[in-house]
PDB file of N, CA and C in Angstrom:
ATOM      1  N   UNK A   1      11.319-101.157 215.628  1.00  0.00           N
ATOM      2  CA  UNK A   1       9.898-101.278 215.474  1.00  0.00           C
ATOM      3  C   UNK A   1       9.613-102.574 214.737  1.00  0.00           C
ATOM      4  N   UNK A   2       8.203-103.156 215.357  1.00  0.00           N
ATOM      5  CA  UNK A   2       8.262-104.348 213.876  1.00  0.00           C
ATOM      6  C   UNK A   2       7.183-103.957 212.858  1.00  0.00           C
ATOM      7  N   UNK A   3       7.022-104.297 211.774  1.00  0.00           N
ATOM      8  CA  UNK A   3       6.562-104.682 210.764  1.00  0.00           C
ATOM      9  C   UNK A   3       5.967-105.854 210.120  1.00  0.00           C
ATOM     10  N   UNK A   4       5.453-105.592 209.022  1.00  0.00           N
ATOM     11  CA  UNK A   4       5.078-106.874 208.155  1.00  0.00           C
ATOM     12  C   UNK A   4       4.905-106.916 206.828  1.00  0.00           C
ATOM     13  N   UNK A   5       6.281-107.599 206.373  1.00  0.00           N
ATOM     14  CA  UNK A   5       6.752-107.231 205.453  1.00  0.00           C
ATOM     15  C   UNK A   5       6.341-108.455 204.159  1.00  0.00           C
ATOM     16  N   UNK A   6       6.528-108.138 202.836  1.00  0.00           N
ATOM     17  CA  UNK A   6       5.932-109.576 202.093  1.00  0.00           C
ATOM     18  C   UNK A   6       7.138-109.087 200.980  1.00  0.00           C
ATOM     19  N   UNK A   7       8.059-110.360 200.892  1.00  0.00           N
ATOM     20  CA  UNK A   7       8.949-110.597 199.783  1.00  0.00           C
ATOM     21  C   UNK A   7       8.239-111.135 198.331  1.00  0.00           C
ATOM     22  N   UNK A   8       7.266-111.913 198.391  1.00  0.00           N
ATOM     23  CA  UNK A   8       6.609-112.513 197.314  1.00  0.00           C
ATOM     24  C   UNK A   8       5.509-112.746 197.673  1.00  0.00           C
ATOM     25  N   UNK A   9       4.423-112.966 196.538  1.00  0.00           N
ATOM     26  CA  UNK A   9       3.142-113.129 196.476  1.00  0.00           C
ATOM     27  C   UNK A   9       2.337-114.361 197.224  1.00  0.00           C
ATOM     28  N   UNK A  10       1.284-114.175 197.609  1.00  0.00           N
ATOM     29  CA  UNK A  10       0.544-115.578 198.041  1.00  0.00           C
ATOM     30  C   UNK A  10       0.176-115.238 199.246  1.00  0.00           C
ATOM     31  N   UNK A  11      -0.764-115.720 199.739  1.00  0.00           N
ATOM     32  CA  UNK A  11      -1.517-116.198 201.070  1.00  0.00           C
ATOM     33  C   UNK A  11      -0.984-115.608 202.353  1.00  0.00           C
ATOM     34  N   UNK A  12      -1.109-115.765 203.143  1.00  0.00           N
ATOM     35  CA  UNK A  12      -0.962-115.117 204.789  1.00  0.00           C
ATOM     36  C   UNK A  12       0.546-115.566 205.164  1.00  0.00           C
ATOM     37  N   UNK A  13       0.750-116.768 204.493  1.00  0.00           N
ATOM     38  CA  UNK A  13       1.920-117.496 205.048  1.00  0.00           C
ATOM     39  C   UNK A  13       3.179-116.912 204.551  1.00  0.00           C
ATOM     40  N   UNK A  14       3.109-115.678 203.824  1.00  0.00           N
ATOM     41  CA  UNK A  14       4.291-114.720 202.784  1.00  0.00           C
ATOM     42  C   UNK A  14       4.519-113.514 203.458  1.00  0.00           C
ATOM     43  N   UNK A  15       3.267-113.897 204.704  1.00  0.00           N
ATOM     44  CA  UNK A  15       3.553-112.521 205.550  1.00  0.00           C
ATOM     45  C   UNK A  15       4.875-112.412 206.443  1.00  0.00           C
ATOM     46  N   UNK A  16       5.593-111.961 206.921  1.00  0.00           N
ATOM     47  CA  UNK A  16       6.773-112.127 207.716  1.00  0.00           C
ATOM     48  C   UNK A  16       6.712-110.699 208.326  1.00  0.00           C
ATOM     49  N   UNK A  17       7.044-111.315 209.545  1.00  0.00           N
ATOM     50  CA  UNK A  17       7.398-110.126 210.577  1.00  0.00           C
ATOM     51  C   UNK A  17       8.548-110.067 211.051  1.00  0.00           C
ATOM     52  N   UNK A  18       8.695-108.411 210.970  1.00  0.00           N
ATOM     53  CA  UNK A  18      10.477-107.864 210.605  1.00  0.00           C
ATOM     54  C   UNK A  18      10.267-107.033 212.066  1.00  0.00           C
ATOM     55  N   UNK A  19      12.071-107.141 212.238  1.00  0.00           N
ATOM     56  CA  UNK A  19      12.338-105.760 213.099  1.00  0.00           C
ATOM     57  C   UNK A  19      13.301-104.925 212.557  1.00  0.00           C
ATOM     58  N   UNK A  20      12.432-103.827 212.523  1.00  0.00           N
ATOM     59  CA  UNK A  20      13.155-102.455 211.497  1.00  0.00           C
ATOM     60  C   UNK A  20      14.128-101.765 212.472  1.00  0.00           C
ATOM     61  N   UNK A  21      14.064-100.761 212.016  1.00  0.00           N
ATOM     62  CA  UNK A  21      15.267 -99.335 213.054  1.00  0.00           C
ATOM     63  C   UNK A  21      13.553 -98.444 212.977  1.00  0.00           C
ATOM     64  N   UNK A  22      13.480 -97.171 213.839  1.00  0.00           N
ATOM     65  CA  UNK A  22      12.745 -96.277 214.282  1.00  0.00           C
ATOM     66  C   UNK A  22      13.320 -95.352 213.142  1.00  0.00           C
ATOM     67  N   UNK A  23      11.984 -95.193 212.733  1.00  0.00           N
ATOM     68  CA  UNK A  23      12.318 -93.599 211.745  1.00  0.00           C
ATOM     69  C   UNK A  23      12.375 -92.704 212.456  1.00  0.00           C
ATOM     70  N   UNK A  24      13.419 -91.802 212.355  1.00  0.00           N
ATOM     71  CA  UNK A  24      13.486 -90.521 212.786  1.00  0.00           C
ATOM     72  C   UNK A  24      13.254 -89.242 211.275  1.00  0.00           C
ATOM     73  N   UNK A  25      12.020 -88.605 212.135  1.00  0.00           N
ATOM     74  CA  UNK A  25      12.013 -87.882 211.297  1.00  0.00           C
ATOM     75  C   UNK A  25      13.009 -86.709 210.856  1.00  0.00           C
ATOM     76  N   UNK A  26      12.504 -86.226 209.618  1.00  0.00           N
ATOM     77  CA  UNK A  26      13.696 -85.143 209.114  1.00  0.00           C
ATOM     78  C   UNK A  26      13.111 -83.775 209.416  1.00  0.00           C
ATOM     79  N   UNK A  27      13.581 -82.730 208.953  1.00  0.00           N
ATOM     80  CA  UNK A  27      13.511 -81.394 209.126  1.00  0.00           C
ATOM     81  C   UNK A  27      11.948 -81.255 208.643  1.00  0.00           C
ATOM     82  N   UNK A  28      10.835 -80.580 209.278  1.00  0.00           N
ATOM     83  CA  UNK A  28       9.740 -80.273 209.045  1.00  0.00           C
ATOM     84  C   UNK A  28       8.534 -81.456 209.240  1.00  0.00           C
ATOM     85  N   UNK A  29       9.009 -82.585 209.538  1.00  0.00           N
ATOM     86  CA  UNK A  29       8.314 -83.782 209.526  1.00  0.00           C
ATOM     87  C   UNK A  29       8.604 -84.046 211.167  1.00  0.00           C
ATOM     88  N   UNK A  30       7.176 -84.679 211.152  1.00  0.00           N
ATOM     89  CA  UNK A  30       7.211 -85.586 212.470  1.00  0.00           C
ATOM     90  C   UNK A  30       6.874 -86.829 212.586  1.00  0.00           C
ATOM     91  N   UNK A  31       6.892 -87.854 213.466  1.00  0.00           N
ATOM     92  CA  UNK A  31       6.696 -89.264 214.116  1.00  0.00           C
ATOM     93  C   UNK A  31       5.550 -89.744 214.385  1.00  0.00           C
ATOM     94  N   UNK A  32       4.658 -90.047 214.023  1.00  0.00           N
ATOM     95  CA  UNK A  32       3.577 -90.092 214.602  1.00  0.00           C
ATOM     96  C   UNK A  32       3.182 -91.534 215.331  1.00  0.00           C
ATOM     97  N   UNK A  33       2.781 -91.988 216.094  1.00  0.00           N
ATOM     98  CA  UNK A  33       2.847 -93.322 217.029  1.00  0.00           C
ATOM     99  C   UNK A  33       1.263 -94.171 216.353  1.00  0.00           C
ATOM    100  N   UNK A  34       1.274 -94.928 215.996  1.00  0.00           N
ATOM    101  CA  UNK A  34       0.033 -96.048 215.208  1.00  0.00           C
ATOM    102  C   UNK A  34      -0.073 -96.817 216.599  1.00  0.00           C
ATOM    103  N   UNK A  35      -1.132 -96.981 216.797  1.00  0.00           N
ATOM    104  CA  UNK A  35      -1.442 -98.049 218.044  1.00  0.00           C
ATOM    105  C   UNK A  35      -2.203 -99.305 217.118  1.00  0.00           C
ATOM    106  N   UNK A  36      -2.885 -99.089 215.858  1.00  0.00           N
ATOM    107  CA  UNK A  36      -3.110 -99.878 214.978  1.00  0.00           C
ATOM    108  C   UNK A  36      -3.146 -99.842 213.750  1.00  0.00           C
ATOM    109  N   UNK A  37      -2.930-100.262 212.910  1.00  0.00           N
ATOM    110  CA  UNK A  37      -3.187-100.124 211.337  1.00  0.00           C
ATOM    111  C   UNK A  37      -4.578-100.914 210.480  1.00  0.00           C
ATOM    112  N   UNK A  38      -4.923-100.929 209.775  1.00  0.00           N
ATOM    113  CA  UNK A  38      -5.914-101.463 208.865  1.00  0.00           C
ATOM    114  C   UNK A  38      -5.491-102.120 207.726  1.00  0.00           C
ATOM    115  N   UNK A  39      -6.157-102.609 207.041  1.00  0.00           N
ATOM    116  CA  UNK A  39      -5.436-103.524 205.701  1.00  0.00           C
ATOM    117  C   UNK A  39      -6.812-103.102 205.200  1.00  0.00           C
ATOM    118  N   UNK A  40      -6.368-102.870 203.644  1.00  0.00           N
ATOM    119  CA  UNK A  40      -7.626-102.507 202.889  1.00  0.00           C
ATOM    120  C   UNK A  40      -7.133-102.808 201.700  1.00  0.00           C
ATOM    121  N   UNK A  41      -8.538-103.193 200.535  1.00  0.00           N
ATOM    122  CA  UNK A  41      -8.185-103.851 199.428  1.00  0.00           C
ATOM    123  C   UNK A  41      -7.294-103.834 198.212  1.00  0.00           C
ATOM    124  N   UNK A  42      -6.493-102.258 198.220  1.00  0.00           N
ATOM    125  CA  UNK A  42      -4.926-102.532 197.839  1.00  0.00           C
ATOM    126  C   UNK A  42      -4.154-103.234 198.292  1.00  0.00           C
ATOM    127  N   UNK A  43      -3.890-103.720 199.805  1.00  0.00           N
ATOM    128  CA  UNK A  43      -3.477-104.761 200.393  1.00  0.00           C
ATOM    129  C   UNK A  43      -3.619-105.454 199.864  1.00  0.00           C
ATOM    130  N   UNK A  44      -4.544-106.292 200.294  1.00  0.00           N
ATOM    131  CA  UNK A  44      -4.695-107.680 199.476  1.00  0.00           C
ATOM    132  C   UNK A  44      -4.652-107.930 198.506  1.00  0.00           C
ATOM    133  N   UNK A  45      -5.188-106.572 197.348  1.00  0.00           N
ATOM    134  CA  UNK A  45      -4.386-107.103 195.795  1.00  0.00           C
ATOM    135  C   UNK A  45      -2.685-107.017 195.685  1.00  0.00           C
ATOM    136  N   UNK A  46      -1.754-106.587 196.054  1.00  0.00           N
ATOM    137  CA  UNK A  46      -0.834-106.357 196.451  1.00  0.00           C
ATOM    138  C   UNK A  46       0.004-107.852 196.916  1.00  0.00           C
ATOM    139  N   UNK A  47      -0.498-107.842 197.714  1.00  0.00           N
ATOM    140  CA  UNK A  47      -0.235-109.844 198.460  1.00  0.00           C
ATOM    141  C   UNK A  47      -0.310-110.516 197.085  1.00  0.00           C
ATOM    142  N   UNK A  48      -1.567-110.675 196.377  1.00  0.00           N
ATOM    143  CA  UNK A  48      -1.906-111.170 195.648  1.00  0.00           C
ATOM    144  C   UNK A  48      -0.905-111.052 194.210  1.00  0.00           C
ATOM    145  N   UNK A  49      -0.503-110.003 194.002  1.00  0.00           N
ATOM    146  CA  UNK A  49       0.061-110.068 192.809  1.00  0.00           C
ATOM    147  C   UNK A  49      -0.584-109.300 191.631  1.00  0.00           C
ATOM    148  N   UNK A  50      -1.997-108.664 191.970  1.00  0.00           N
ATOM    149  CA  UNK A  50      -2.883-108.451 190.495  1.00  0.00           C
ATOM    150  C   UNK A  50      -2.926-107.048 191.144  1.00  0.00           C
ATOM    151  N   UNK A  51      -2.766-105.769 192.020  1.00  0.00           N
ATOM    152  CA  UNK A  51      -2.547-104.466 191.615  1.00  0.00           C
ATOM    153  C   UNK A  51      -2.179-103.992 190.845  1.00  0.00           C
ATOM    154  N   UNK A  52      -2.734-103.193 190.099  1.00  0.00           N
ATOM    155  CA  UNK A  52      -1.998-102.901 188.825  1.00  0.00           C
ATOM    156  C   UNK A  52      -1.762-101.306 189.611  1.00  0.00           C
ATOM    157  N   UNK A  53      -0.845-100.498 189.194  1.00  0.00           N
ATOM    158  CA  UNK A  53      -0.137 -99.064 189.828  1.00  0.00           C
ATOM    159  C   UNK A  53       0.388 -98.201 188.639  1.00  0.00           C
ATOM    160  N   UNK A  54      -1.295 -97.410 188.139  1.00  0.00           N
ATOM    161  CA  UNK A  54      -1.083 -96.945 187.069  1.00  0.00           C
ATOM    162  C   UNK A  54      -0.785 -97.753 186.082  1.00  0.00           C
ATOM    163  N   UNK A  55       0.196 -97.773 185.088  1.00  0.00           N
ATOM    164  CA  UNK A  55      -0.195 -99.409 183.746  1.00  0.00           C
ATOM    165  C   UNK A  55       0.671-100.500 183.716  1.00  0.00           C
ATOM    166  N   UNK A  56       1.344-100.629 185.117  1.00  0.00           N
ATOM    167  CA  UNK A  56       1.471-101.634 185.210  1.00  0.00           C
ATOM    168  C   UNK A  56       1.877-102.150 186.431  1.00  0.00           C
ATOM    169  N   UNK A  57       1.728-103.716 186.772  1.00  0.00           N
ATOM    170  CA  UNK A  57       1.855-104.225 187.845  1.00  0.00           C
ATOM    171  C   UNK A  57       3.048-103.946 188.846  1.00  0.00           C
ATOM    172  N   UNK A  58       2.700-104.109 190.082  1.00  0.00           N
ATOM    173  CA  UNK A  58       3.582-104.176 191.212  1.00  0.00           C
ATOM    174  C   UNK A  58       4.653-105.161 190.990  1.00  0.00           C
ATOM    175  N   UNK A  59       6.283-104.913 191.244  1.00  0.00           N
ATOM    176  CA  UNK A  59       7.114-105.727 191.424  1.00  0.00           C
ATOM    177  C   UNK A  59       7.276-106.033 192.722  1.00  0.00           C
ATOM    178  N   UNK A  60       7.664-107.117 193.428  1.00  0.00           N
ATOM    179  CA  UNK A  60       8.080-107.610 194.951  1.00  0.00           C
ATOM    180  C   UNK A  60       9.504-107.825 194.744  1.00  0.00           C
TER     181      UNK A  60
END
């Protein structure tokens, strides 16, 4: 599957697109198929560097 993955902080250009393995789900769980996703403003603080997650910041 691909992805888009961010090693470090900054701008659009930190974005990188990965090819993963397919999750298979486990016992009681299922797969569900995304035809799209959304980005919403944890995202972008996140990219950014300034989410804070509970008291303290996100590591990359």
């Amino acid at each position: 599957m691909r992805a888009i993955r961010i090693f470090e902080t900054g701008g659009p250009e930190v974005l990188t697109l990965v090819e993963l393995p397919t999750p298979e789900p486990g016992p009681g769980e299922i797969r569900v198929r995304a035809e799209a996703i959304g980005v919403g403003r944890p995202d972008i603080l996140v990219r950014k560097g300034t989410y804070k997650w509970g008291s303290s910041s996100i590591s990359l």
